[in-house]
Protein backbone atom coordinates (compact mmCIF):
# COMPACT_ATOMS: atom_id res chain seq x y z
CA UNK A 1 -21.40 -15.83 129.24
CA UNK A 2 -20.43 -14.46 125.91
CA UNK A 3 -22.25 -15.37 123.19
CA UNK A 4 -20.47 -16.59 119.61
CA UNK A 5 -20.55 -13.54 116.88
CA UNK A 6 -20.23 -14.01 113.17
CA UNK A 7 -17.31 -12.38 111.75
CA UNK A 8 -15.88 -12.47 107.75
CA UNK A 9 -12.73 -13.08 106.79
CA UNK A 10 -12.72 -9.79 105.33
CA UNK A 11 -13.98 -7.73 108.72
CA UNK A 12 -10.59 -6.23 109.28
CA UNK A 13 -10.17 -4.93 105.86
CA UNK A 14 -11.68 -1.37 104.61
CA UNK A 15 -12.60 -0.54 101.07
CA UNK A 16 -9.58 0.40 99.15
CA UNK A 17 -8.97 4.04 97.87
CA UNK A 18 -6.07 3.72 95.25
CA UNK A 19 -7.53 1.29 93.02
CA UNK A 20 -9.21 2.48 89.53
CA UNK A 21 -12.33 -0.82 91.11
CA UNK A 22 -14.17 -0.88 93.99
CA UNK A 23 -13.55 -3.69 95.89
CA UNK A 24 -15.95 -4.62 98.66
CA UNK A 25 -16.87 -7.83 100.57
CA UNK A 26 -20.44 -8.70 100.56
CA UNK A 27 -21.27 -9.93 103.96
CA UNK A 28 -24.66 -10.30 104.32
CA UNK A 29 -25.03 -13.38 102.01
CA UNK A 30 -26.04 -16.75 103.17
CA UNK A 31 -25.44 -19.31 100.88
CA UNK A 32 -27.14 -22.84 100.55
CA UNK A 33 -25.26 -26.03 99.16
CA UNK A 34 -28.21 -27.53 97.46
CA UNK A 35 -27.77 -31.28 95.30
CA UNK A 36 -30.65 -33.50 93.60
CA UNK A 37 -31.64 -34.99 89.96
CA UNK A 38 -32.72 -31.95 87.56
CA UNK A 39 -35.19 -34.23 86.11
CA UNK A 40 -36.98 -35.40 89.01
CA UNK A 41 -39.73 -33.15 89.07
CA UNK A 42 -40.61 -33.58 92.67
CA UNK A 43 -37.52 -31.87 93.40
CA UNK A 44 -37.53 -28.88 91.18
CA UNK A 45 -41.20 -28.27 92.08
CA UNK A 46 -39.51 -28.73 95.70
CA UNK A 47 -36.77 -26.33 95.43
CA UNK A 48 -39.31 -23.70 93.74
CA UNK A 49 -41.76 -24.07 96.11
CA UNK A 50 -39.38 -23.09 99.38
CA UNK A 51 -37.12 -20.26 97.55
CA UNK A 52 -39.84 -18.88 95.37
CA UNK A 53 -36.91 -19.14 92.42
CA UNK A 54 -37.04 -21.87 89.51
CA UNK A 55 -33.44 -23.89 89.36
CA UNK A 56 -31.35 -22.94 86.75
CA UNK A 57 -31.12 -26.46 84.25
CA UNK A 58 -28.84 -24.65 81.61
CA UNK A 59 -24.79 -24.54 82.28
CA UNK A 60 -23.58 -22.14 83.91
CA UNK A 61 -26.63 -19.54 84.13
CA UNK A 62 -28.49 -18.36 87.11
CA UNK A 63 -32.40 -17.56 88.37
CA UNK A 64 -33.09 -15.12 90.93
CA UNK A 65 -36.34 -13.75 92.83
CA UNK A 66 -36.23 -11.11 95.19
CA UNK A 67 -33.35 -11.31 97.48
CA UNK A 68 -32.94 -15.32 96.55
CA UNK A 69 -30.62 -16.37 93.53
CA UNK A 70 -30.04 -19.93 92.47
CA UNK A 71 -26.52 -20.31 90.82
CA UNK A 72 -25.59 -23.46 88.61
CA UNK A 73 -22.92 -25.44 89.79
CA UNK A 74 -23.45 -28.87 87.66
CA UNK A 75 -26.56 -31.00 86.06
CA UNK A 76 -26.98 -31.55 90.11
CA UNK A 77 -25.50 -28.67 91.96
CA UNK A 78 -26.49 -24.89 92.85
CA UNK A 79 -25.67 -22.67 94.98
CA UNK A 80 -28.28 -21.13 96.16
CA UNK A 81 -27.36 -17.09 97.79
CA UNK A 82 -29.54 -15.35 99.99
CA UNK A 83 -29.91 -13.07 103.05
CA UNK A 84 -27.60 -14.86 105.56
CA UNK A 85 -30.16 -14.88 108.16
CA UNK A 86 -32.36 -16.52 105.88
CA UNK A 87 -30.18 -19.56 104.96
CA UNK A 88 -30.77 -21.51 108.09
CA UNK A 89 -34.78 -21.31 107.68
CA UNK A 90 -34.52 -21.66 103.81
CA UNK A 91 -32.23 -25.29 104.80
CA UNK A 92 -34.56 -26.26 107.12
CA UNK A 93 -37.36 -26.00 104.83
CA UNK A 94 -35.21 -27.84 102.37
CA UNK A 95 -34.40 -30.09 104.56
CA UNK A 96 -38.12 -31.42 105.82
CA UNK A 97 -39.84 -30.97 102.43
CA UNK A 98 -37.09 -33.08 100.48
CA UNK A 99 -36.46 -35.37 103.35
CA UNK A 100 -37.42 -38.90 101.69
CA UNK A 101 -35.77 -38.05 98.50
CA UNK A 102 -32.10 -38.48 97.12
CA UNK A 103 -31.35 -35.05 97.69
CA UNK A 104 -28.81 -32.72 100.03
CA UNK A 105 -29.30 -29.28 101.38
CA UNK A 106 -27.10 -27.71 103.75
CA UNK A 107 -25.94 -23.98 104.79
CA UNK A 108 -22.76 -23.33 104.11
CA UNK A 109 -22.71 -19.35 104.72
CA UNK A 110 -19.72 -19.83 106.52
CA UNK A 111 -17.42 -21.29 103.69
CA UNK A 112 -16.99 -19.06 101.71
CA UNK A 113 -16.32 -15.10 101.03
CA UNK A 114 -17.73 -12.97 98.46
CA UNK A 115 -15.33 -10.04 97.28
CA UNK A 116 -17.10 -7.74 94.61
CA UNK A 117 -15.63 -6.14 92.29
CA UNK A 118 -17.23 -2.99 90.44
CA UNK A 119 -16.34 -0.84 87.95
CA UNK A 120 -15.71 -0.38 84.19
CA UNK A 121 -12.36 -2.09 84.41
CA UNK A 122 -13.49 -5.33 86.30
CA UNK A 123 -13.23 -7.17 83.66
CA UNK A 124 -10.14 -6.54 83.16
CA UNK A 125 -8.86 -6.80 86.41
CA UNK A 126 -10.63 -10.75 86.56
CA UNK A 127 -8.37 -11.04 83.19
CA UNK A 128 -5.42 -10.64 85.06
CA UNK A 129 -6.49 -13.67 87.62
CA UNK A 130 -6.01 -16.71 84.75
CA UNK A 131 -6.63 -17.62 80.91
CA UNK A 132 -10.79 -16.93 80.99
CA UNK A 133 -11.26 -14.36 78.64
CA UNK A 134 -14.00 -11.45 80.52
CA UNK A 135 -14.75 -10.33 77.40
CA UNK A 136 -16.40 -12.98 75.77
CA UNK A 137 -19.76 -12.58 74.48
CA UNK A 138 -21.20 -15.41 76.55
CA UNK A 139 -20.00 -13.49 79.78
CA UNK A 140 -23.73 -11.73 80.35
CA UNK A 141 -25.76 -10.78 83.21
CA UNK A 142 -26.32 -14.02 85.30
CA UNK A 143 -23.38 -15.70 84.16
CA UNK A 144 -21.62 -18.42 86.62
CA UNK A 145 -18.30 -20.38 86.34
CA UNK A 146 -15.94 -21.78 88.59
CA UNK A 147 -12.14 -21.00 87.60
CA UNK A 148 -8.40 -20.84 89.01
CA UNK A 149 -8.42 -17.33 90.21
CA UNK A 150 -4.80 -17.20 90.95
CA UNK A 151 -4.29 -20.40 91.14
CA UNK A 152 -6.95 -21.03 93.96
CA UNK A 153 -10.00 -22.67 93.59
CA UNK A 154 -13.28 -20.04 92.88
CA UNK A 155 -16.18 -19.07 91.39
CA UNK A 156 -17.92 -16.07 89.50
CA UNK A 157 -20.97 -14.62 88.89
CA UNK A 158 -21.56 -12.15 86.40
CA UNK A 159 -24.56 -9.49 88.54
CA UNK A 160 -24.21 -6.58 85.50
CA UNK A 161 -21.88 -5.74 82.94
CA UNK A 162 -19.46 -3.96 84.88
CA UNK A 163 -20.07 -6.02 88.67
CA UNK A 164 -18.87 -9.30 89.23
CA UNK A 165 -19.27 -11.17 92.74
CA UNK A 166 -16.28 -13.61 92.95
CA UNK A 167 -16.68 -16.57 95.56
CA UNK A 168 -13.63 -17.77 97.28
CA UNK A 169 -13.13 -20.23 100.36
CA UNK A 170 -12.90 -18.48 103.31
CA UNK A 171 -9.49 -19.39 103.97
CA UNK A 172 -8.55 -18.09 100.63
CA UNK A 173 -10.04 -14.54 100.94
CA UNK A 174 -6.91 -12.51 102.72
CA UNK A 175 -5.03 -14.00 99.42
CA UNK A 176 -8.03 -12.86 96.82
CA UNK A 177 -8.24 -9.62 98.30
CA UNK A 178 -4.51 -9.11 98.21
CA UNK A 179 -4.30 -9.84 94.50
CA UNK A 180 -7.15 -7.98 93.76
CA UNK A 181 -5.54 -4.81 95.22
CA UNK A 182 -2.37 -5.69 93.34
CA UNK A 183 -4.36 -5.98 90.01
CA UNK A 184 -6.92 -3.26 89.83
CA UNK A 185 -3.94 -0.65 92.09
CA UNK A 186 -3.62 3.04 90.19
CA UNK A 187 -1.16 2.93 87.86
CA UNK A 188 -1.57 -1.11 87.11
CA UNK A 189 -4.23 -0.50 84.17
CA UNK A 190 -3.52 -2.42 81.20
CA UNK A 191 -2.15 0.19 78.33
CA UNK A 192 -1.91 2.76 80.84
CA UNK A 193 1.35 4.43 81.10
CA UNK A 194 2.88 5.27 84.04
C-alpha cells in the first residue's frame, strides 16, 4: 500500500534566475494556530513552558528561540512556526497541558505556504503588492502584519532587513509566486530604465 507524502504547493516550481530577488519557498515549516487570554497567566506560563519561547503581548512583533518563533496575530492569536515535524508533538503538548482551559491549539502546517523573498530590493518588490509602505521605520527585524498582497488575504514577517517570509493560503501560493516573479523580473526595478 502506498503511503500519503507531504507535498507544497510550491514543489513543482524551481528558484527563479531572471529576477534582481531570490524567491524561494520555505518548506520545512510547521506552523501552530495557537488562541487564549494574554492575561491569564496560566496560559502564557503554558505556552512558554512547551515552546521554550515567551508570547509576543505587543502588536504585531514576534519572539523566537531556537528553531521556534511565536508570531502575533491579535491580543489572542499567534502563530506559532517551527520545524514541521515538530508541530504535531509541539500541538499535542499544547493540547494536554492547556486542556481544561479556554484555549485552542491546532497544527495547521498544511494551510498555508511560505514564499521568501531576499534581497536588497525586497522591499520594494512587497511595495508593489498594495498601499503598506516597506520602508517605514516601524518595519524592523521581527515585524508581523497581515495585508492584501494582491488582493489576497496574507501575512508578513519581517526575519532581517533585506528577508521577508510572506505567508499565503495554500491555495493562493501558484498566484503569489506568479506575481512575485512579475514584480521583482529583470528589467521591472522601480527607476530602472530599460
Amino acid at each position: 500500500m502506498l503511503e500519503p507524502q507531504f507535498e507544497t504547493a510550491l514543489a513543482h516550481r524551481n528558484e527563479p534566475n531572471n529576477t534582481y530577488v531570490s524567491l524561494r519557498e520555505i518548506p520545512t515549516r510547521g506552523m501552530i494556530d495557537l488562541r487564549g487570554a494574554s492575561g491569564d497567566r496560566k496560559f502564557v506560563a503554558a505556552a512558554k513552558e512547551v515552546l521554550g519561547v515567551e508570547l509576543p503581548k505587543a502588536p504585531r512583533s514576534s519572539n523566537s528561540f531556537g528553531d521556534v518563533k511565536a508570531l502575533w496575530l491579535s491580543p489572542d492569536q499567534w502563530l506559532i512556526v517551527c520545524a514541521r515535524d515538530k508541530a504535531p508533538e509541539l500541538t499535542l503538548a499544547l493540547q494536554q497541558l492547556l486542556a481544561k482551559s479556554h484555549t485552542l491549539a491546532i497544527d495547521v502546517s498544511d494551510m498555508r505556504s511560505i514564499i521568501r523573498i531576499e534581497g536588497e530590493s525586497a522591499r520594494e518588490v512587497m511595495m508593489k503588492s498594495g498601499s503598506l509602505d516597506f520602508e517605514d521605520p516601524e518595519f524592523v527585524q521581527g515585524y508581523v502584519r497581515r495585508m492584501r498582497f494582491a488582493e489576497i488575504a496574507a501575512l508578513f514577517n519581517i526575519v532581517e532587513a533585506n528577508v521577508i517570509d510572506l505567508y499565503v493560503f495554500r491555495s493562493y501560493a501558484n498566484y503569489a509566486f506568479e506575481f512575485l516573479l512579475k514584480a521583482s523580473r529583470q528589467g521591472s526595478k522601480v527607476g530602472q530604465q530599460s
